[in-house]
PDB file of N, CA and C in Angstrom:
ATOM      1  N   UNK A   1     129.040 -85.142 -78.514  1.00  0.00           N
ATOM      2  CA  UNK A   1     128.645 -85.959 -79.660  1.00  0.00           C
ATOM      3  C   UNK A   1     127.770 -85.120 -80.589  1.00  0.00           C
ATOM      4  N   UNK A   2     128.045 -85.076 -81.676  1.00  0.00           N
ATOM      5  CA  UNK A   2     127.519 -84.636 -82.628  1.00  0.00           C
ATOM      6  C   UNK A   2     126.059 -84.726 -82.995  1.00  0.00           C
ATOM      7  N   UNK A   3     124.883 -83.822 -83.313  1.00  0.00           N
ATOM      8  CA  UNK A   3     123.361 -84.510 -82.808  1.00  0.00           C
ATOM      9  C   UNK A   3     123.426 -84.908 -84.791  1.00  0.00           C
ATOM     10  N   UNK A   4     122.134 -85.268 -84.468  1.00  0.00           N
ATOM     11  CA  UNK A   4     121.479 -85.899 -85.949  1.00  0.00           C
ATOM     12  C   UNK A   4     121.416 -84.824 -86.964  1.00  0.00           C
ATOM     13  N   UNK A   5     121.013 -83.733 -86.800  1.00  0.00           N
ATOM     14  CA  UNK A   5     120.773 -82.582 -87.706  1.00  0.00           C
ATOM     15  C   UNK A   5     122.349 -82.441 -88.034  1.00  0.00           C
ATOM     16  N   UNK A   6     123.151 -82.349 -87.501  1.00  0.00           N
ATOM     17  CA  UNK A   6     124.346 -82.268 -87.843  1.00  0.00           C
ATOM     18  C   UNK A   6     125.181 -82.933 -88.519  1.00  0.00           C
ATOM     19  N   UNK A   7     124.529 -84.813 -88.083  1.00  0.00           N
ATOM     20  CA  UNK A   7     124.612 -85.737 -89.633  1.00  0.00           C
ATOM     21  C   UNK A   7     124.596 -85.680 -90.754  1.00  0.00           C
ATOM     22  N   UNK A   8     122.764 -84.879 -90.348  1.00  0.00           N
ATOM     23  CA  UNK A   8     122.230 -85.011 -91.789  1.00  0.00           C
ATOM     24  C   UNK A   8     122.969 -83.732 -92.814  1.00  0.00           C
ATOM     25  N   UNK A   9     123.063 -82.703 -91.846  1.00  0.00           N
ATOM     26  CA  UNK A   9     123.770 -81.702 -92.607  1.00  0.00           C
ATOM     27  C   UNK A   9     125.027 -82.112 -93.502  1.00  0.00           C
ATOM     28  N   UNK A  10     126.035 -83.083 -93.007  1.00  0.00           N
ATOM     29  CA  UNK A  10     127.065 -83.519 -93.405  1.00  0.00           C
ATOM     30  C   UNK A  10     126.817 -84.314 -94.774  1.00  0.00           C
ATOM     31  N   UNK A  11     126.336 -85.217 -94.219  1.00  0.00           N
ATOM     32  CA  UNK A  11     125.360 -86.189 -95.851  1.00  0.00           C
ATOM     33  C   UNK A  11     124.797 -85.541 -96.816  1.00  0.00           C
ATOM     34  N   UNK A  12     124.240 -83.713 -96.236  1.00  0.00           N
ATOM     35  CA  UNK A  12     123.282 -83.180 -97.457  1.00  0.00           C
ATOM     36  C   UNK A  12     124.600 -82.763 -98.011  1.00  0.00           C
ATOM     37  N   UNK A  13     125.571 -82.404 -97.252  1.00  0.00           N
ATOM     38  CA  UNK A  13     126.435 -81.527 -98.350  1.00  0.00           C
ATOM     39  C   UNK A  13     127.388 -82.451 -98.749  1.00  0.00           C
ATOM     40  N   UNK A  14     127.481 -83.976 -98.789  1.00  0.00           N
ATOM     41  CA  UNK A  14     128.478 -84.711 -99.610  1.00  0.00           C
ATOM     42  C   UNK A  14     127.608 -85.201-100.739  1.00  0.00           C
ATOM     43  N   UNK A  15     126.440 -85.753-100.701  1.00  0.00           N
ATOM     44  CA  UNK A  15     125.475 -85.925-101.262  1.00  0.00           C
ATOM     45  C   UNK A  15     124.817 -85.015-102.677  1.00  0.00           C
ATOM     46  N   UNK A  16     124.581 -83.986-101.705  1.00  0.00           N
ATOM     47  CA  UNK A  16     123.397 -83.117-102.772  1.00  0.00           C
ATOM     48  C   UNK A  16     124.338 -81.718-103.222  1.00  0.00           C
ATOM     49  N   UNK A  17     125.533 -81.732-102.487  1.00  0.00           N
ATOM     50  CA  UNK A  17     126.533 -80.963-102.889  1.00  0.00           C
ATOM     51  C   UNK A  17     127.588 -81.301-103.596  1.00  0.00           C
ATOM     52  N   UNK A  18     127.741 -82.312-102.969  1.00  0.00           N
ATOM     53  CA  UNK A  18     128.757 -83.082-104.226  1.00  0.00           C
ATOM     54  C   UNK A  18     130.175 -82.708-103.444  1.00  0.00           C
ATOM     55  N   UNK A  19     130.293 -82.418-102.363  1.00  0.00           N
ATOM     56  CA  UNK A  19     131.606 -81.880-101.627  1.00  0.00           C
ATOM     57  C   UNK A  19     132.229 -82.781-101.411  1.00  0.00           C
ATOM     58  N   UNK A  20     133.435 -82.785-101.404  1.00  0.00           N
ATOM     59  CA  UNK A  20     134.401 -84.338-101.233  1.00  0.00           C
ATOM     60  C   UNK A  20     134.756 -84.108 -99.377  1.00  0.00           C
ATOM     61  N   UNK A  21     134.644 -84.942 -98.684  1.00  0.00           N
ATOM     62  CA  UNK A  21     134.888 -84.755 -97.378  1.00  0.00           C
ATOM     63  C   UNK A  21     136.640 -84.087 -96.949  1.00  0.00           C
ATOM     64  N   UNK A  22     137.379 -84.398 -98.015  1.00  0.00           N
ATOM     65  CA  UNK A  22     138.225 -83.256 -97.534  1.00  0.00           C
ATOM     66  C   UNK A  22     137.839 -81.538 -97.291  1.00  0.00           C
ATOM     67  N   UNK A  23     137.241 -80.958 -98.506  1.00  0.00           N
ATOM     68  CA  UNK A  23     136.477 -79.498 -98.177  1.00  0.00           C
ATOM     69  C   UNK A  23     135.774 -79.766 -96.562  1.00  0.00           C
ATOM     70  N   UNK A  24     134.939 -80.397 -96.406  1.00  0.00           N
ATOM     71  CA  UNK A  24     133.965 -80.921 -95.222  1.00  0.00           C
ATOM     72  C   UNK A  24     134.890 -80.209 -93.904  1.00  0.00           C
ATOM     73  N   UNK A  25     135.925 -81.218 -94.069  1.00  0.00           N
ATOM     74  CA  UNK A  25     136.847 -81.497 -93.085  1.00  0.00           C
ATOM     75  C   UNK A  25     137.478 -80.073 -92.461  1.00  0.00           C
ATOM     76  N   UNK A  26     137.771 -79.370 -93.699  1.00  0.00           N
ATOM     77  CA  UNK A  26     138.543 -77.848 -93.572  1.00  0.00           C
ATOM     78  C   UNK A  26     137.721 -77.005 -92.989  1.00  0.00           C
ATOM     79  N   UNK A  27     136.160 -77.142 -93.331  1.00  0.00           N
ATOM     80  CA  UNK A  27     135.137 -76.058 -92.559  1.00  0.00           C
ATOM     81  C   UNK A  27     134.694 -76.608 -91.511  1.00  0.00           C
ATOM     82  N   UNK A  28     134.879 -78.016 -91.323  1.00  0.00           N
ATOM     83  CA  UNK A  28     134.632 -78.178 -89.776  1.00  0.00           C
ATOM     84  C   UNK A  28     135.804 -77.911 -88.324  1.00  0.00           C
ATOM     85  N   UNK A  29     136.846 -78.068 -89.491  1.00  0.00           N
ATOM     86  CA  UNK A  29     137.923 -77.562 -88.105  1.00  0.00           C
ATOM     87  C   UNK A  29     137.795 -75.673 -87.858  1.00  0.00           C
ATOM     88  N   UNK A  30     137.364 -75.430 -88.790  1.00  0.00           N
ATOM     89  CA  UNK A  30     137.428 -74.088 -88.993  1.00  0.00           C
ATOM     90  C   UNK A  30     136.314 -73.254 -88.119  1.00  0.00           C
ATOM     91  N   UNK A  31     134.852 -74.095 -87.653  1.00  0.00           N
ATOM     92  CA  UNK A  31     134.284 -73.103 -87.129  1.00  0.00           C
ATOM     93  C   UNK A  31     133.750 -74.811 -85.762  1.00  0.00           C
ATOM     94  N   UNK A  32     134.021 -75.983 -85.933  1.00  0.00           N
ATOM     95  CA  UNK A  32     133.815 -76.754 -84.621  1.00  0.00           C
ATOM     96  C   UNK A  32     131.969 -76.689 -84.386  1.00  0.00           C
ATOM     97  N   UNK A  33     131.455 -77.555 -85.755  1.00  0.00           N
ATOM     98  CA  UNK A  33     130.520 -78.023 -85.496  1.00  0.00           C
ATOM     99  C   UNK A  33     128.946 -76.505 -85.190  1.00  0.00           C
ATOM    100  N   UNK A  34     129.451 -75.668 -85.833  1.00  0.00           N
ATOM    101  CA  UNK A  34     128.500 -74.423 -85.753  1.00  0.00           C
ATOM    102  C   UNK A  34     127.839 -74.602 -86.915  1.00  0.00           C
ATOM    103  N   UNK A  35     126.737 -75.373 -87.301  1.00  0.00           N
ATOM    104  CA  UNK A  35     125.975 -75.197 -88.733  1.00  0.00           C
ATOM    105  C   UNK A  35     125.607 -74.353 -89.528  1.00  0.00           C
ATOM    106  N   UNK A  36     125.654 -73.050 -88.865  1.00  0.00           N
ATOM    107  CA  UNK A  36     125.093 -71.641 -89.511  1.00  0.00           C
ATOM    108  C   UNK A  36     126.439 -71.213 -89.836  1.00  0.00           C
ATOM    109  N   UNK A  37     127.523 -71.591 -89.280  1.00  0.00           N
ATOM    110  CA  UNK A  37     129.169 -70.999 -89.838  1.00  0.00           C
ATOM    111  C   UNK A  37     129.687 -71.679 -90.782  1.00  0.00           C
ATOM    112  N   UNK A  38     129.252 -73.318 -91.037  1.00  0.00           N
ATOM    113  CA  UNK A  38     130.402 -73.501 -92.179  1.00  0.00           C
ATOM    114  C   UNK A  38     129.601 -73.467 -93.220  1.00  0.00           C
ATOM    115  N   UNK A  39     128.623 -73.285 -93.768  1.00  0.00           N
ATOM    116  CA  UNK A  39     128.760 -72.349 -94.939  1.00  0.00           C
ATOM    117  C   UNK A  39     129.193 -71.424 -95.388  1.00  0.00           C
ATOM    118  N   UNK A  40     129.249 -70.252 -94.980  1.00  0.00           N
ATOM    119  CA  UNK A  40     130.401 -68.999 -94.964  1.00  0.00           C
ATOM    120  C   UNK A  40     131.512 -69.768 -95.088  1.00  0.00           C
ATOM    121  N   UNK A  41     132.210 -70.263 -94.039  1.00  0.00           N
ATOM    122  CA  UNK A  41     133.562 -70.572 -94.249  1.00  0.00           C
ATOM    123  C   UNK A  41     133.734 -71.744 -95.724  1.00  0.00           C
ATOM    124  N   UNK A  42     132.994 -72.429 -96.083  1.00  0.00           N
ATOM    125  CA  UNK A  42     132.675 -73.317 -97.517  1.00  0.00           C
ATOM    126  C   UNK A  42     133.178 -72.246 -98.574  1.00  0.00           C
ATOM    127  N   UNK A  43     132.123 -71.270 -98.579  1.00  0.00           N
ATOM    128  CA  UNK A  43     132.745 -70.283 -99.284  1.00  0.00           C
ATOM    129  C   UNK A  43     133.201 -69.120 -99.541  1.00  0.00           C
ATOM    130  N   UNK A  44     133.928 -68.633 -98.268  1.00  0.00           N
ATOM    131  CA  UNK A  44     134.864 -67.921 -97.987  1.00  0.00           C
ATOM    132  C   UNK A  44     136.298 -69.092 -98.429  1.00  0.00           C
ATOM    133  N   UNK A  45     136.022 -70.016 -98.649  1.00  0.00           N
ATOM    134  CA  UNK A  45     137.585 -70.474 -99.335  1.00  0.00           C
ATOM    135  C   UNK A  45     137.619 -71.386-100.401  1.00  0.00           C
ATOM    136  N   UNK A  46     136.424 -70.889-101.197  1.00  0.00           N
ATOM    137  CA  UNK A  46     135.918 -71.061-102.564  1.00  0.00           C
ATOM    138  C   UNK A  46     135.594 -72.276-102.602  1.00  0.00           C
ATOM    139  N   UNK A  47     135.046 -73.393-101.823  1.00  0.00           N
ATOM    140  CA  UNK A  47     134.655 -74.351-101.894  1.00  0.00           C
ATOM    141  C   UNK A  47     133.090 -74.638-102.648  1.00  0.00           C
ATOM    142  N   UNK A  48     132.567 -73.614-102.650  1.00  0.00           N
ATOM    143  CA  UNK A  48     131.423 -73.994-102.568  1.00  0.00           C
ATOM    144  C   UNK A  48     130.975 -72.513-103.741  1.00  0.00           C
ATOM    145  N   UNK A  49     130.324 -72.358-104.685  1.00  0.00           N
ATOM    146  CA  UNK A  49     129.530 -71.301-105.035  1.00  0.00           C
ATOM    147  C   UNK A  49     128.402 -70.728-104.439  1.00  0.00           C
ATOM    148  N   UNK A  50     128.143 -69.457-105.576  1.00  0.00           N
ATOM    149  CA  UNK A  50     126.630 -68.622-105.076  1.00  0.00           C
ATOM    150  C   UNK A  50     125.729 -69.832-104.421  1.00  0.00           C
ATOM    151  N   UNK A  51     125.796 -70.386-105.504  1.00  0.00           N
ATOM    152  CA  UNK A  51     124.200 -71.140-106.046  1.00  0.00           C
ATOM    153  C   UNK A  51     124.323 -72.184-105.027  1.00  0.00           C
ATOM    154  N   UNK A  52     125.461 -72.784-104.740  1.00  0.00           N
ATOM    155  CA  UNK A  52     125.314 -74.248-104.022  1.00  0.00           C
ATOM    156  C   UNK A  52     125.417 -73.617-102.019  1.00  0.00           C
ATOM    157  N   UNK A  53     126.040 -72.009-101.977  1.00  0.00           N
ATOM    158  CA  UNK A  53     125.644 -71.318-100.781  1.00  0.00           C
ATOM    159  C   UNK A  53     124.607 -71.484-100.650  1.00  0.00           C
ATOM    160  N   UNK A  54     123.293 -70.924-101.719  1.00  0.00           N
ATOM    161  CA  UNK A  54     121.921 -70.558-101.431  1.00  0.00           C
ATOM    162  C   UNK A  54     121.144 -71.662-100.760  1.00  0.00           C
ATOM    163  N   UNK A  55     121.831 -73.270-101.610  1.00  0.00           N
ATOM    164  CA  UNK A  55     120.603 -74.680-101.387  1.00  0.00           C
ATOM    165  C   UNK A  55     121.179 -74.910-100.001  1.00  0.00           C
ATOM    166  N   UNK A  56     122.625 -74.696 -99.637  1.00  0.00           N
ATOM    167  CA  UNK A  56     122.587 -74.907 -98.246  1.00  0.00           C
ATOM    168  C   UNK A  56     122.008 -74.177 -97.235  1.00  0.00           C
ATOM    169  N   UNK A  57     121.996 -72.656 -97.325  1.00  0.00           N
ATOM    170  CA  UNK A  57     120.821 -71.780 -96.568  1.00  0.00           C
ATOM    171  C   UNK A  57     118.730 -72.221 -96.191  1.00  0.00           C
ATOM    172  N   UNK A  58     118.900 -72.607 -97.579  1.00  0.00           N
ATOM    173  CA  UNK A  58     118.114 -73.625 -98.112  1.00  0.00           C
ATOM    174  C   UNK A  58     117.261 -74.285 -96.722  1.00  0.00           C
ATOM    175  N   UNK A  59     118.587 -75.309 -97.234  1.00  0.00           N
ATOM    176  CA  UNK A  59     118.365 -76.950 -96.834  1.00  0.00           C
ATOM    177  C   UNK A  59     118.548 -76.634 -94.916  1.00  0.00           C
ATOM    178  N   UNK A  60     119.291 -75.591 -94.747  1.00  0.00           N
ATOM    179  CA  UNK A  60     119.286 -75.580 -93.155  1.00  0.00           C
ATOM    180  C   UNK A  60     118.115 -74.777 -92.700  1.00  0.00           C
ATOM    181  N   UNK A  61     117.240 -73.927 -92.918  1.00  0.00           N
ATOM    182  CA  UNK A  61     115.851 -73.622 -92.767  1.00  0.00           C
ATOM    183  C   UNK A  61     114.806 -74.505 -92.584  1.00  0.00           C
ATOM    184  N   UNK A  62     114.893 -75.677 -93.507  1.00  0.00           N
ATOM    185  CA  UNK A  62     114.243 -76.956 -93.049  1.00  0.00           C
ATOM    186  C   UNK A  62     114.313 -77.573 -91.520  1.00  0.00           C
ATOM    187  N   UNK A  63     115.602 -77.093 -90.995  1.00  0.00           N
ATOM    188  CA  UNK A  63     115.937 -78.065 -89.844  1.00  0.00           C
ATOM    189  C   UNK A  63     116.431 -77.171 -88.646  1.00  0.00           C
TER     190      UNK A  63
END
């Protein structure tokens, strides 16, 4: 089961990223719930920019 930080991670990036849960969906099959990997993989397949990489580096330092 998926813990809470891993929620919240999901919510920050539909939310404060603006990511449509299909992108979501593609980097979670892609690295299986590793929080420090699907960013890379976000944008390693252009989902995501510089800038919206950085607030997620960000936002996961908090937690």
């Amino acid at each position: 089961m998926p813990s809470i930080t891993y929620h919240r991670f999901i919510k920050f990036l539909q939310e404060e990223i603006n990511l449509p849960q299909d992108s979501i969906a593609i980097a979670q099959r892609s690295v299986d719930q590793n929080l420090g990997l699907i960013p890379m993989v976000l944008w390693q397949y252009g989902l995501i920019n510089l800038e919206q990489l950085d607030r997620i580096y960000d936002w996961l330092e908090t937690y």
